[in-house]
N, C-alpha and C. Protein backbone atom coordinates (compact mmCIF):
# COMPACT_ATOMS: atom_id res chain seq x y z
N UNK A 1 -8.96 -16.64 1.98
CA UNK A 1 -7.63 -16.81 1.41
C UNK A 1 -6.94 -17.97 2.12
N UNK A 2 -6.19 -19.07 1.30
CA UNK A 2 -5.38 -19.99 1.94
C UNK A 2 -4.25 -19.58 3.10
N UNK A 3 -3.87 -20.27 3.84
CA UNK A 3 -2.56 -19.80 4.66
C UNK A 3 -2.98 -18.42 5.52
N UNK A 4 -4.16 -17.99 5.20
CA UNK A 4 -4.38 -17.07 6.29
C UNK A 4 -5.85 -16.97 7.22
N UNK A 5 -5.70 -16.28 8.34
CA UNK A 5 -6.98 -16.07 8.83
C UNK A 5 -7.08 -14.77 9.15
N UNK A 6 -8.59 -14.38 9.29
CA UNK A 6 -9.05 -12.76 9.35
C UNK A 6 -8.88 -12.55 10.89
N UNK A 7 -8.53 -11.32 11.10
CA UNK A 7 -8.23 -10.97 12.45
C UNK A 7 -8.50 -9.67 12.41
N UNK A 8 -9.42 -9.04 13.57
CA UNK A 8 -9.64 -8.03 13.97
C UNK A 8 -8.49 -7.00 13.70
N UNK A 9 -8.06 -5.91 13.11
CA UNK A 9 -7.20 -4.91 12.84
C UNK A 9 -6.83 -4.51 14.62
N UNK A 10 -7.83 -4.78 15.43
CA UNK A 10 -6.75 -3.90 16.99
C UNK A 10 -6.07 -5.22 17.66
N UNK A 11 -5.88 -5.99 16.79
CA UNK A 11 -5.54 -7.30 17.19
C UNK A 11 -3.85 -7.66 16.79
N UNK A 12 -3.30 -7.14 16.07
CA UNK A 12 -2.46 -6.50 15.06
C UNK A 12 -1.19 -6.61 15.98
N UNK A 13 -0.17 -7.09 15.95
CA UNK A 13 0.87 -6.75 16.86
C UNK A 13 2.01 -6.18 15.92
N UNK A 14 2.59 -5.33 16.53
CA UNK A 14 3.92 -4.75 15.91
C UNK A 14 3.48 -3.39 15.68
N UNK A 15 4.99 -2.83 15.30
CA UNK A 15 5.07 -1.20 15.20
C UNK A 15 4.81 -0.40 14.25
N UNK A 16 3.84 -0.14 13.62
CA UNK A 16 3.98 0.43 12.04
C UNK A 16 4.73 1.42 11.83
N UNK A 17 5.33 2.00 12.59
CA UNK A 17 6.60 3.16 12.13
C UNK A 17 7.52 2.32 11.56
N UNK A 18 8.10 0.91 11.91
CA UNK A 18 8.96 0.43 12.03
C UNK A 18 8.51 -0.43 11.20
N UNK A 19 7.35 -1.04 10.81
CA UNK A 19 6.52 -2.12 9.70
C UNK A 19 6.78 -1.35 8.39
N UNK A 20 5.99 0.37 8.47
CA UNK A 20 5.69 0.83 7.34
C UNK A 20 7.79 1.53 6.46
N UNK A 21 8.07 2.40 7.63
CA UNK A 21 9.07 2.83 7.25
C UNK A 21 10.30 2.12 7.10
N UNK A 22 10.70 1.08 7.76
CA UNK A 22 12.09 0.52 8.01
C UNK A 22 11.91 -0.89 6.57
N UNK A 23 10.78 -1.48 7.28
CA UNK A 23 10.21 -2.81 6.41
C UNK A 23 9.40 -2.66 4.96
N UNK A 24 8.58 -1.47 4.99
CA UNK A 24 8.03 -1.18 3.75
C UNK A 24 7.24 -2.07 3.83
N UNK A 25 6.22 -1.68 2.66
CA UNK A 25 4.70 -2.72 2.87
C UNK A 25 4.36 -2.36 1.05
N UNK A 26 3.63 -3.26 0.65
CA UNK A 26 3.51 -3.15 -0.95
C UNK A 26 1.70 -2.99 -1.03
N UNK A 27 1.56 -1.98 -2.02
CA UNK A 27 -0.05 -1.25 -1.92
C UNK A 27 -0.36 -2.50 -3.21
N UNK A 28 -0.84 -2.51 -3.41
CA UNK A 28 -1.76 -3.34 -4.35
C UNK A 28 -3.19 -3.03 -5.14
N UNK A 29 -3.38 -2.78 -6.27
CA UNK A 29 -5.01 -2.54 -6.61
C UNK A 29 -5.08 -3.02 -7.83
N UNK A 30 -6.61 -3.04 -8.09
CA UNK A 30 -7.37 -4.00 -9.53
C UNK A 30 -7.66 -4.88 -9.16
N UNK A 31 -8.07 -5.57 -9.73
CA UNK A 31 -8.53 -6.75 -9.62
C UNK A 31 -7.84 -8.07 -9.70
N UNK A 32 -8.33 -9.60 -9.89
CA UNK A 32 -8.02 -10.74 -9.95
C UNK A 32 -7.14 -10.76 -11.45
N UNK A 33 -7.65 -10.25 -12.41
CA UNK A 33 -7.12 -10.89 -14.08
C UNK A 33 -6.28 -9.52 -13.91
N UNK A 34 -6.30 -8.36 -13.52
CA UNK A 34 -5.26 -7.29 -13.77
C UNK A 34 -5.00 -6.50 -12.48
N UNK A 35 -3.79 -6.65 -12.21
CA UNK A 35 -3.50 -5.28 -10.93
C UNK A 35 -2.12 -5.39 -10.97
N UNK A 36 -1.88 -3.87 -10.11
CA UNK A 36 -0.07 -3.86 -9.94
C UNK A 36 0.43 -3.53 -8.73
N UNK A 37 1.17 -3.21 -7.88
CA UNK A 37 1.72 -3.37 -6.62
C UNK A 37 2.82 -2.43 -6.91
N UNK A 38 3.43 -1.50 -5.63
CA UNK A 38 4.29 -0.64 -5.79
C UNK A 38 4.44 -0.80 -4.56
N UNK A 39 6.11 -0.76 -4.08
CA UNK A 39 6.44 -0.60 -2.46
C UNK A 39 6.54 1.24 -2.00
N UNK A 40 5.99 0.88 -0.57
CA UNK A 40 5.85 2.35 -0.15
C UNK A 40 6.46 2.07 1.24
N UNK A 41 7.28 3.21 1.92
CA UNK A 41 7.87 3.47 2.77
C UNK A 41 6.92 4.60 3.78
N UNK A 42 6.42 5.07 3.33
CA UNK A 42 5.45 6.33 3.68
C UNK A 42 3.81 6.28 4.05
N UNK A 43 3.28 6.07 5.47
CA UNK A 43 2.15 6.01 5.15
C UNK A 43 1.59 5.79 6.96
N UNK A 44 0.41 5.99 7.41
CA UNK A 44 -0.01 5.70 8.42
C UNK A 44 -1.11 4.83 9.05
N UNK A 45 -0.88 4.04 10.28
CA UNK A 45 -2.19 3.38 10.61
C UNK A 45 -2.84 4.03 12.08
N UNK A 46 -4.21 4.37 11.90
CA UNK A 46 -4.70 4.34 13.38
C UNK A 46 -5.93 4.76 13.22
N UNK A 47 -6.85 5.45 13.58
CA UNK A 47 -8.35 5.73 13.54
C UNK A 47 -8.56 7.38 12.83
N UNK A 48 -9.19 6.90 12.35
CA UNK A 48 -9.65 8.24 11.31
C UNK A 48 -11.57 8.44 11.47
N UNK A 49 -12.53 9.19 12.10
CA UNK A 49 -13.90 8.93 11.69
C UNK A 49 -14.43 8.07 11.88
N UNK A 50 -13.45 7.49 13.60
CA UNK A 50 -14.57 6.15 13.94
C UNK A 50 -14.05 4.97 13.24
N UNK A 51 -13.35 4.95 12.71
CA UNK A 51 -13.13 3.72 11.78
C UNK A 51 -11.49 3.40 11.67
N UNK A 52 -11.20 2.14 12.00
CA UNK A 52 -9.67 1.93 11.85
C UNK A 52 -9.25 2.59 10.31
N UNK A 53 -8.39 2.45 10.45
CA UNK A 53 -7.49 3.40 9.20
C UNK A 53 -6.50 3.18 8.54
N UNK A 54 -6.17 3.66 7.21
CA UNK A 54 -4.82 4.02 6.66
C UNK A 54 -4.85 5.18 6.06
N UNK A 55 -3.06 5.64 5.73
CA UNK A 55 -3.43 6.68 4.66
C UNK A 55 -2.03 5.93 3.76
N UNK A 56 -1.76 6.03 2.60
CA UNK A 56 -1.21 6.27 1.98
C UNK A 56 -0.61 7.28 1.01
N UNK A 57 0.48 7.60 0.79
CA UNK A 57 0.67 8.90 -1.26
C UNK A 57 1.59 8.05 -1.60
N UNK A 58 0.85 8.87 -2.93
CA UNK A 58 1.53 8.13 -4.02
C UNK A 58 1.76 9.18 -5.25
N UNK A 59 2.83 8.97 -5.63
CA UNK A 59 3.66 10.31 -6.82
C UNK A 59 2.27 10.19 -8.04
N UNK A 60 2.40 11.37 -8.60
CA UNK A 60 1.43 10.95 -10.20
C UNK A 60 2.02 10.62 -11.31
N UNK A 61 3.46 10.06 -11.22
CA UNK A 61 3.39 9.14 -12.28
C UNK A 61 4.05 7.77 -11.80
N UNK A 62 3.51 7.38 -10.59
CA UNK A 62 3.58 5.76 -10.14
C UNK A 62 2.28 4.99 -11.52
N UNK A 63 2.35 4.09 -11.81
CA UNK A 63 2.04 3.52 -12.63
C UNK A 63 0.51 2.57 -11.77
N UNK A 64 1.20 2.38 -10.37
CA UNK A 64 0.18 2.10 -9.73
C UNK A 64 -1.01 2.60 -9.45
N UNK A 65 -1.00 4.23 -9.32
CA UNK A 65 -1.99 5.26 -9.35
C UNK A 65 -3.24 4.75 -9.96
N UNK A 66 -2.89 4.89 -11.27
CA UNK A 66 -4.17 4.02 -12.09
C UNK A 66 -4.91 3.32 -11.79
N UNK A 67 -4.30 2.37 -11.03
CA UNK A 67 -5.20 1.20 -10.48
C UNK A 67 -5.72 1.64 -9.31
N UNK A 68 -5.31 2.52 -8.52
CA UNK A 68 -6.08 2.78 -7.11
C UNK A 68 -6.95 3.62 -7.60
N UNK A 69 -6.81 4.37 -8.69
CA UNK A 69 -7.38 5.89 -8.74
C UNK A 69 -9.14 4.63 -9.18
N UNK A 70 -8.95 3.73 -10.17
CA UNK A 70 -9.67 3.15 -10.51
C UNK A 70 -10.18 2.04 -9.86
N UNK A 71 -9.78 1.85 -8.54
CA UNK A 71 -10.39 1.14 -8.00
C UNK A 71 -11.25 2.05 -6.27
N UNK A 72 -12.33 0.94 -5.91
CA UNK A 72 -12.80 1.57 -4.56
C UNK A 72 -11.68 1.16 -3.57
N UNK A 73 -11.22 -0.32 -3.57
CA UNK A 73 -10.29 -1.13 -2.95
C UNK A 73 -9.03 -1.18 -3.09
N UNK A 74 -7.87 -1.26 -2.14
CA UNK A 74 -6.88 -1.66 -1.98
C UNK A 74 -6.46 -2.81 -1.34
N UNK A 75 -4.83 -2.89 -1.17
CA UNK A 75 -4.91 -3.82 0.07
C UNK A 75 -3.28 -3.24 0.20
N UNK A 76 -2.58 -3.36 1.49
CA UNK A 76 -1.28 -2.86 1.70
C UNK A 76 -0.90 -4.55 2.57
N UNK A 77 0.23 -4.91 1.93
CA UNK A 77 0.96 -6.14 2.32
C UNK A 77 2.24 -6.38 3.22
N UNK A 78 2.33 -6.56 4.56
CA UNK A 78 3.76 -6.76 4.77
C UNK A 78 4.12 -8.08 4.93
N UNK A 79 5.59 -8.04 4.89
CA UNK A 79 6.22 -9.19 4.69
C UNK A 79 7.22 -9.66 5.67
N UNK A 80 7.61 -10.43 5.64
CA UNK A 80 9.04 -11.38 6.64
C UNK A 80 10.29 -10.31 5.80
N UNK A 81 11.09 -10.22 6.54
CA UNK A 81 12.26 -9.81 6.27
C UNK A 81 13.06 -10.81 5.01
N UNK A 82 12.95 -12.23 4.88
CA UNK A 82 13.06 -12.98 3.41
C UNK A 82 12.65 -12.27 2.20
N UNK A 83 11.47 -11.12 2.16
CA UNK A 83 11.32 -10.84 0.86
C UNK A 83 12.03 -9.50 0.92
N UNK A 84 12.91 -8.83 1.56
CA UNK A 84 13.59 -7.82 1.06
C UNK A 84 13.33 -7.36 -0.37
N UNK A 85 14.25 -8.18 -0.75
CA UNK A 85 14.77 -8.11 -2.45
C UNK A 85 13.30 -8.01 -3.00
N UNK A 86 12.50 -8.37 -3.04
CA UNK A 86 11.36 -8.92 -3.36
C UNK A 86 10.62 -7.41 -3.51
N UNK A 87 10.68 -6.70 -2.30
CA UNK A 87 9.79 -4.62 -2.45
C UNK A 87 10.65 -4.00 -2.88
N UNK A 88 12.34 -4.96 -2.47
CA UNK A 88 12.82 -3.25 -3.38
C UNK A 88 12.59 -3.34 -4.78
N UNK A 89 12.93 -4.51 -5.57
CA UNK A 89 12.28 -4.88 -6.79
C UNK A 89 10.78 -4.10 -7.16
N UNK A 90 9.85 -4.73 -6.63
CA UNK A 90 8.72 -3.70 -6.92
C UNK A 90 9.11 -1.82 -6.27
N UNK A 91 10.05 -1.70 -5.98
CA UNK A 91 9.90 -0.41 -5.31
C UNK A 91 10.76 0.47 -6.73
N UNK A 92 11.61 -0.59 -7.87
CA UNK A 92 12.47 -0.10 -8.80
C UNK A 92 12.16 -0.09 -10.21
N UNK A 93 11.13 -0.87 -9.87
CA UNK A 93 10.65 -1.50 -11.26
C UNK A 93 9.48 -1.46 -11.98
N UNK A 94 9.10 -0.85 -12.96
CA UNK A 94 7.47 -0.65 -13.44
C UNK A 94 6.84 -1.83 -13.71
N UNK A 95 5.67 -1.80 -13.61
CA UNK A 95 4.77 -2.82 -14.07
C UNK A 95 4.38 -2.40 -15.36
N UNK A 96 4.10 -1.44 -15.81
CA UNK A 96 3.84 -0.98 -17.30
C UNK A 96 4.34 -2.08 -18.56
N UNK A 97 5.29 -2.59 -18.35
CA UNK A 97 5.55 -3.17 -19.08
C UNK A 97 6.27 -4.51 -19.10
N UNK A 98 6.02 -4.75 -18.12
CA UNK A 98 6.23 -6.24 -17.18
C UNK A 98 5.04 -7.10 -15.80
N UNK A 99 5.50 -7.91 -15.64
CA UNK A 99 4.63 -8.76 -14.79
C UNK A 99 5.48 -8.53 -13.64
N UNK A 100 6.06 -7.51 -13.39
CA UNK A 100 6.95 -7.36 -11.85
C UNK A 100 6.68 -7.82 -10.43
N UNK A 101 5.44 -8.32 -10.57
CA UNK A 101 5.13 -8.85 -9.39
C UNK A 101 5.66 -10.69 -9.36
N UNK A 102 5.19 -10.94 -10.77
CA UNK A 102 5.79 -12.21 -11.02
C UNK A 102 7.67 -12.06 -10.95
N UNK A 103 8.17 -11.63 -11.89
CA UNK A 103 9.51 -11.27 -11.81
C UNK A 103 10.35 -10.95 -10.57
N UNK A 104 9.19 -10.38 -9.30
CA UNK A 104 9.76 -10.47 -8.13
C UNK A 104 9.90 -11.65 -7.34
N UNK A 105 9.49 -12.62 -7.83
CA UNK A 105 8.99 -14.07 -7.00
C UNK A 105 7.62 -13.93 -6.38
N UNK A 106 6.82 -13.41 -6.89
CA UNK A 106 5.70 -12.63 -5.49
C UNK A 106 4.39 -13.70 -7.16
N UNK A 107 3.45 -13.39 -5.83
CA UNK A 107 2.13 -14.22 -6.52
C UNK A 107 1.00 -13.31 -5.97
N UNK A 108 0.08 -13.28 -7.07
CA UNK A 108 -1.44 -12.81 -6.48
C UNK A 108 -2.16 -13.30 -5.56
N UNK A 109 -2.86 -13.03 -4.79
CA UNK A 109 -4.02 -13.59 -4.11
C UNK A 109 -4.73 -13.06 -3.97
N UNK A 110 -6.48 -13.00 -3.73
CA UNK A 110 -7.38 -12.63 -3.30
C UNK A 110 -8.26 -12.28 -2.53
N UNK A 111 -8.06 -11.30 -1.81
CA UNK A 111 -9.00 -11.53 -0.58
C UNK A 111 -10.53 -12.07 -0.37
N UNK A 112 -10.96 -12.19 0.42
CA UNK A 112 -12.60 -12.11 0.85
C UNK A 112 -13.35 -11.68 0.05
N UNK A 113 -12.78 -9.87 0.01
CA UNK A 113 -13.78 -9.00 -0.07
C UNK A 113 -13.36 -8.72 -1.98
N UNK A 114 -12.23 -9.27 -3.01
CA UNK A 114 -12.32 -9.53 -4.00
C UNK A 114 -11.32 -8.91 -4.34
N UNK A 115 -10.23 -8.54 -3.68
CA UNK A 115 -9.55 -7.35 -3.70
C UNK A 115 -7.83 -8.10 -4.03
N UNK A 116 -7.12 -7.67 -4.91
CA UNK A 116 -6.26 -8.46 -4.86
C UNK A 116 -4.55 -8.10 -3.99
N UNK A 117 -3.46 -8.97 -3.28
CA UNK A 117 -2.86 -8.83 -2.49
C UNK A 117 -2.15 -9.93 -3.21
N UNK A 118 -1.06 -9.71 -1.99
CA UNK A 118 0.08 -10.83 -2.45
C UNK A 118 0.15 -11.45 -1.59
N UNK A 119 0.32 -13.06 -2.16
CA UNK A 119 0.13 -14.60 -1.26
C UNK A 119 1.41 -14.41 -0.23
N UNK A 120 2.48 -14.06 -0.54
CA UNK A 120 3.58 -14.42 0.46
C UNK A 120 3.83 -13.08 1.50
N UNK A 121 2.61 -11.95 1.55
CA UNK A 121 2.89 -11.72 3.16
C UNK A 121 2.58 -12.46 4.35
N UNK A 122 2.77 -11.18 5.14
CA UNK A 122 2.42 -11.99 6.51
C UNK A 122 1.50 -11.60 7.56
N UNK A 123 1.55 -9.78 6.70
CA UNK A 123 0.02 -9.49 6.84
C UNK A 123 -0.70 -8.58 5.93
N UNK A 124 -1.81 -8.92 6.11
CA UNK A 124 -2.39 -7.98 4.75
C UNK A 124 -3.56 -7.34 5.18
N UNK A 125 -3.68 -6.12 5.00
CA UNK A 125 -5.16 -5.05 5.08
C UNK A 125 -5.74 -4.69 3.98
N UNK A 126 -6.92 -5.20 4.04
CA UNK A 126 -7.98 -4.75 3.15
C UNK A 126 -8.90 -3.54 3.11
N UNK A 127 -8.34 -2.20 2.33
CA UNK A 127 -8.79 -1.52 2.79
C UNK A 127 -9.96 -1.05 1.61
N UNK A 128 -10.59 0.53 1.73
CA UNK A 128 -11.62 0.94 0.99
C UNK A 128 -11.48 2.37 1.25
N UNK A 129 -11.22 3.11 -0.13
CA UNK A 129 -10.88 4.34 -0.21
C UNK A 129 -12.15 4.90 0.46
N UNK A 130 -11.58 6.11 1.57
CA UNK A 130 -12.74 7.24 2.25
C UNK A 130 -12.49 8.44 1.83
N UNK A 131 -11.40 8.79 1.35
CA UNK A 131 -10.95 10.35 1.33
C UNK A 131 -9.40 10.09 0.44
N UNK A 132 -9.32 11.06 -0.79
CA UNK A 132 -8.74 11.47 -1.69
C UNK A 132 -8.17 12.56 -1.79
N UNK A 133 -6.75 13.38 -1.91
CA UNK A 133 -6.80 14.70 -2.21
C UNK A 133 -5.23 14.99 -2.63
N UNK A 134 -4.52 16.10 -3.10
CA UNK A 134 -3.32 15.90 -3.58
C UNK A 134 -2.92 16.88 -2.29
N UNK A 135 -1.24 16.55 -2.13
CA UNK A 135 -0.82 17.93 -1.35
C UNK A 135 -0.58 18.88 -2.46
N UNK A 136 -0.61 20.04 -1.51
CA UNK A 136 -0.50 21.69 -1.81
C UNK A 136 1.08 22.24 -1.74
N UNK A 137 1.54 22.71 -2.35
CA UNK A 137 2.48 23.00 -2.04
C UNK A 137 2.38 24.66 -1.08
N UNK A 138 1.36 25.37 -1.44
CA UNK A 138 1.09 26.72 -0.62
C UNK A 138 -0.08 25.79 0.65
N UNK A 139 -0.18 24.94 0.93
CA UNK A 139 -0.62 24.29 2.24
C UNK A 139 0.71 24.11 3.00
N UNK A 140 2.24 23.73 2.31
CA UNK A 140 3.27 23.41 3.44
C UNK A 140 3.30 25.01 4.26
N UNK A 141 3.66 24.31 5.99
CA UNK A 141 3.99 25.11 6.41
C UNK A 141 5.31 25.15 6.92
N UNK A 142 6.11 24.44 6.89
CA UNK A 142 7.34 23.97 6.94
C UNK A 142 8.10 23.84 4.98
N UNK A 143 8.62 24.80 4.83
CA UNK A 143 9.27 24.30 3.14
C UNK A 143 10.55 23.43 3.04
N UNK A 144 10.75 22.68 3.70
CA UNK A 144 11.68 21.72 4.17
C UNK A 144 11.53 20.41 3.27
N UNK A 145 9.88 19.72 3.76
CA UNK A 145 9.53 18.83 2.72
C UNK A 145 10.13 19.17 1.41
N UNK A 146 9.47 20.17 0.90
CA UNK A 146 9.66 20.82 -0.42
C UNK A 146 10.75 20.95 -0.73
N UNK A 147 11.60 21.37 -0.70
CA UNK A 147 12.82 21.89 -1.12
C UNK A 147 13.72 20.17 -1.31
N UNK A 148 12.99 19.54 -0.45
CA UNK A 148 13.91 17.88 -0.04
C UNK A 148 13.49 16.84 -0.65
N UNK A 149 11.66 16.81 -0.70
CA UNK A 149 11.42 15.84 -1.29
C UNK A 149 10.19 16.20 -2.75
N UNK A 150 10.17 17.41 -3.10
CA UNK A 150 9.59 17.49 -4.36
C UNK A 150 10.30 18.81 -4.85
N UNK A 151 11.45 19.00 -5.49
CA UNK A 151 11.79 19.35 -6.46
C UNK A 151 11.73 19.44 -7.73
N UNK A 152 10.66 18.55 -8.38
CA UNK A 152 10.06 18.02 -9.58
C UNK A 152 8.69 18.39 -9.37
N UNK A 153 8.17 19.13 -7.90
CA UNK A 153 6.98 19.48 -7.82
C UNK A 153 5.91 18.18 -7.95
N UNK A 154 6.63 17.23 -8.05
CA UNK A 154 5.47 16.71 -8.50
C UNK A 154 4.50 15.79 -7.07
N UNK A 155 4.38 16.65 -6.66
CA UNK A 155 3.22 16.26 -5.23
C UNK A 155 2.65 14.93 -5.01
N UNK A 156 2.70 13.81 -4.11
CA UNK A 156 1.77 13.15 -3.47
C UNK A 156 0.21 13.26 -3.67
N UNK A 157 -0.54 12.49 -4.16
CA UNK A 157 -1.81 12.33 -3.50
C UNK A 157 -2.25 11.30 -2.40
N UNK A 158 -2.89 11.67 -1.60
CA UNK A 158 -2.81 10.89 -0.21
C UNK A 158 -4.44 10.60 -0.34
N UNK A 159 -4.52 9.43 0.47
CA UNK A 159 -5.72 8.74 0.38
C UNK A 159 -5.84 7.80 1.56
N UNK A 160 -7.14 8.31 2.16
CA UNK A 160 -7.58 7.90 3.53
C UNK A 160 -8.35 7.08 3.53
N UNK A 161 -7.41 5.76 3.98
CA UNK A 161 -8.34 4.39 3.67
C UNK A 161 -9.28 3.96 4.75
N UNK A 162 -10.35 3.02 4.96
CA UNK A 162 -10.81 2.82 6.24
C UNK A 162 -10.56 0.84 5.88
N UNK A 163 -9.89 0.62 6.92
CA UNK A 163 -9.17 -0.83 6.85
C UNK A 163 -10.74 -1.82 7.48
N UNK A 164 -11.12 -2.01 6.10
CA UNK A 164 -12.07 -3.63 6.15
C UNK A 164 -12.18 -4.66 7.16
N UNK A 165 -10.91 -5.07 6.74
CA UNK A 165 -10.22 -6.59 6.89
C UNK A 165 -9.20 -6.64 7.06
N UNK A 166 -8.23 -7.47 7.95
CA UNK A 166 -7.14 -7.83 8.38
C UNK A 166 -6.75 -9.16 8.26
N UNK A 167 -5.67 -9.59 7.60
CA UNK A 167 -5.68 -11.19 7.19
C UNK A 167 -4.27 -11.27 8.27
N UNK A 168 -4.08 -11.85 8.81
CA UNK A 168 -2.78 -12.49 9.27
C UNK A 168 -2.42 -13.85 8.70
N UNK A 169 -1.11 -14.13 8.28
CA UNK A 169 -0.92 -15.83 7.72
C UNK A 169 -0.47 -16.41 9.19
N UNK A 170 -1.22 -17.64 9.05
CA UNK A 170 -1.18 -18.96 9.76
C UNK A 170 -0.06 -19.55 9.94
């Protein structure tokens, strides 16, 4: 990819509590001619099975779903504090029936491994689905979540990525 180079994932500087939750990071899947991007606030990095990691959820009727559910690959993107406007836009807006990634000012790019991401982060992980599953609502053991953040029931599926590739821009 232009403007960037691959870098070891433990190489990585900064806080992902503070990357993923405060800054938000945009998931990405499909391919080169079709994919869509959704901002997520929610999600973790660190070792899972020997293998660096992510997890992400995602609601079942994000529009993005589709594309992860249908793809092996992802990629999760963060950005400079300049693109604010830029995730909450994708964080408000469907792709279903727009080019929202274009409409955000944001552009495709490609990784390495074929996977598509957006040109104007600053860093990007290439990851590869390991593990799939929805939450339970008779799995919470705390009903706090529940009562706060699914009232519509409509549950998270979480998905345990094992992170590829690490692009940092130049």
């Amino acid at each position: 990819m232009e403007k960037f180079k691959e870098i070891n994932p433990t190489e990585i500087d900064g806080n992902f509590i503070r990357m993923i939750g405060q800054e938000w990071m945009l998931i990405t899947a499909g391919n080169a001619e079709c994919c869509n991007t959704m901002t997520a606030s929610w999600g973790f990095v660190g070792e899972m099975w020997g293998k660096h990691a992510a997890m992400v959820v995602i609601r079942p009727q994000r529009y993005t779903k589709e594309f992860i559910d249908n793809s092996e690959q992802l990629t999760l993107s963060f950005f400079d504090a300049q693109y604010r406007k830029a995730l909450s836009y994708c964080g408000t807006h469907s792709g279903r029936d727009s080019d929202k990634i274009a409409e955000a000012g944001l552009s495709v790019a490609v990784t390495d491994g074929g996977v598509p991401a957006l040109a104007e982060a600053r860093l990007i992980l290439e990851c590869r689905k390991m593990y799939v599953d929805k939450l339970r609502e008779d799995a919470f053991i705390d009903p706090a979540p529940i009562e706060k953040w699914y009232p519509e029931k409509d549950f998270h599926t979480f998905y345990i990525l094992e992170i590829e590739r690490a692009y940092l821009r130049e």
